[in-house]
Protein backbone atom coordinates (compact mmCIF):
# COMPACT_ATOMS: atom_id res chain seq x y z
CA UNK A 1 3.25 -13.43 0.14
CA UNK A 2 0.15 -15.67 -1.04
CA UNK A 3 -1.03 -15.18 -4.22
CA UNK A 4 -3.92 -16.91 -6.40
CA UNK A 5 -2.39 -18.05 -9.35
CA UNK A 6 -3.88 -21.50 -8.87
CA UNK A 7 -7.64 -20.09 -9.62
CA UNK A 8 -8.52 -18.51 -6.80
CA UNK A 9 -6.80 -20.68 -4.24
CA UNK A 10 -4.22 -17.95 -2.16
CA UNK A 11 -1.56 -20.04 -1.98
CA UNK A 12 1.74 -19.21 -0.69
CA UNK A 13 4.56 -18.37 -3.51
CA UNK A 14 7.32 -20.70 -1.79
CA UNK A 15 10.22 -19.63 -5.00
CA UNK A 16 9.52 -15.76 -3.17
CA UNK A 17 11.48 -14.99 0.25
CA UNK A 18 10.42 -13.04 2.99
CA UNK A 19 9.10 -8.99 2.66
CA UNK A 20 11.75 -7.65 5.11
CA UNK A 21 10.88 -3.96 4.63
CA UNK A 22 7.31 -2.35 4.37
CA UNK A 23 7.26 -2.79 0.50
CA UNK A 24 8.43 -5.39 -2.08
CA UNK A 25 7.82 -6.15 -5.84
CA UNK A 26 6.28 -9.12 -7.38
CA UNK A 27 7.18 -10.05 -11.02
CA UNK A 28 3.48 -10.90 -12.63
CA UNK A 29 4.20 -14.05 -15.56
CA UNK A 30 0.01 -14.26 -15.54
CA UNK A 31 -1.92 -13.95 -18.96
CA UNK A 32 -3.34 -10.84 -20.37
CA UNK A 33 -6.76 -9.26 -19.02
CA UNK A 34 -6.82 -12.34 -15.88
CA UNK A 35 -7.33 -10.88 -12.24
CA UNK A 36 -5.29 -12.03 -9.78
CA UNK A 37 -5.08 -11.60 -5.94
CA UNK A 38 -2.50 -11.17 -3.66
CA UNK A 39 -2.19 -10.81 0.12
CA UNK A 40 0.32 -11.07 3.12
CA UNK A 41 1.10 -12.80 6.42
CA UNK A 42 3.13 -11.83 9.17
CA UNK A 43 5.16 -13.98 10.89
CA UNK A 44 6.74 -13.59 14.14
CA UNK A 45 10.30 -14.95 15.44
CA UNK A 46 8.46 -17.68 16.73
CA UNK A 47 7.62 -18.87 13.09
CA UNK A 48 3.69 -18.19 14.28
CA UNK A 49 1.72 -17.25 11.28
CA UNK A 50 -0.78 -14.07 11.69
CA UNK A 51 -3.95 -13.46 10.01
CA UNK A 52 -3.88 -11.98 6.63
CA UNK A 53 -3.57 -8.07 5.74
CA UNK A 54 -5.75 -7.08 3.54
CA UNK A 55 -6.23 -8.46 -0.25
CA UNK A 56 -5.88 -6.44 -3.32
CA UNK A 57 -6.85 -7.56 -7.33
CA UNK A 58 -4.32 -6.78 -9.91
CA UNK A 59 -5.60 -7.08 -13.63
CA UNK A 60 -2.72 -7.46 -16.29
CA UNK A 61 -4.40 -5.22 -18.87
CA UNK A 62 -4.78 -6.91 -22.60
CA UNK A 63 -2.31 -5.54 -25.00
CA UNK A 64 -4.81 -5.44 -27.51
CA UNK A 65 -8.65 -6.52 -27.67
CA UNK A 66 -10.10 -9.42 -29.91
CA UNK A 67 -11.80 -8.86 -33.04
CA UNK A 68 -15.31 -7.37 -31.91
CA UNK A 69 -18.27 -9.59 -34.77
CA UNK A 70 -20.98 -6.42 -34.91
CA UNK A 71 -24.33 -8.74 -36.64
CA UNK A 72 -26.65 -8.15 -37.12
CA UNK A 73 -27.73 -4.57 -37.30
CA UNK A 74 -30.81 -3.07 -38.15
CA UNK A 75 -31.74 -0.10 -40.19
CA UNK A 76 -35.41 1.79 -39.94
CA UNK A 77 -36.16 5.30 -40.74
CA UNK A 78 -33.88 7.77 -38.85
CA UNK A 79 -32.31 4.96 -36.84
CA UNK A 80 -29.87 2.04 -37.18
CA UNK A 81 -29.51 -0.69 -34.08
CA UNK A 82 -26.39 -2.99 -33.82
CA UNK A 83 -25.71 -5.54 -31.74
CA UNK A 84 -21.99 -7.07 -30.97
CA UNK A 85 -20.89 -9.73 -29.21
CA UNK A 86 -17.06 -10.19 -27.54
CA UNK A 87 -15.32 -12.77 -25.11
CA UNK A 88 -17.12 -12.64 -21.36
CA UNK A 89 -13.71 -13.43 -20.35
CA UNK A 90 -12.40 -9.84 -21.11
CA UNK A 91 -11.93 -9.22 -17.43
CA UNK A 92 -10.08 -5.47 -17.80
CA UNK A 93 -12.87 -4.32 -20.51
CA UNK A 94 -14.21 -1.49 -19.39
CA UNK A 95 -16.60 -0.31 -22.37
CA UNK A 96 -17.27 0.86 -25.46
CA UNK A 97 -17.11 3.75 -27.41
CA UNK A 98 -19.14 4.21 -30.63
């Protein structure tokens, strides 16, 4: 199993032994709302490495979001316009909802 826990570097977990069936699970100690990636090799009784399978993204979702700072905000008429600003690094945030 190869995983990118050093930044986007698949790298091979070397504490994690060999998949012997057609599943396995991985114990994720990453922080909150960070993607990581994760792929496999095969190896053959030989101790040849094959190409990788396919790679798929995990996100460990954030237990809780940040305090959201809504300035300035504008008020005209019939209308009112905010504007709010949050973390870029929010990787699992999806949206908003006002």
């Amino acid at each position: 199993m190869y995983c990118d826990r050093a930044g986007g570097i698949l790298a091979r977990e070397t504490d994690y032994s060999g998949i012997k069936l057609d599943q396995t699970k991985y114990k994720i100690e990453g922080a909150p709302g960070q993607e990581y990636q994760f792929t496999v090799k095969f190896e053959n009784k030989d101790g040849e490495i094959t190409n990788y399978t396919g790679t798929i993204k995990v996100i460990i979702p954030n237990p809780s979001l940040p305090n959201v700072n809504i300035w300035p905000f504008r008020v005209s008429e019939q209308k009112i316009s905010i504007d709010w600003k949050y973390p870029d690094s929010l990787v699992d945030l999806k949206g908003f909802r006002i």
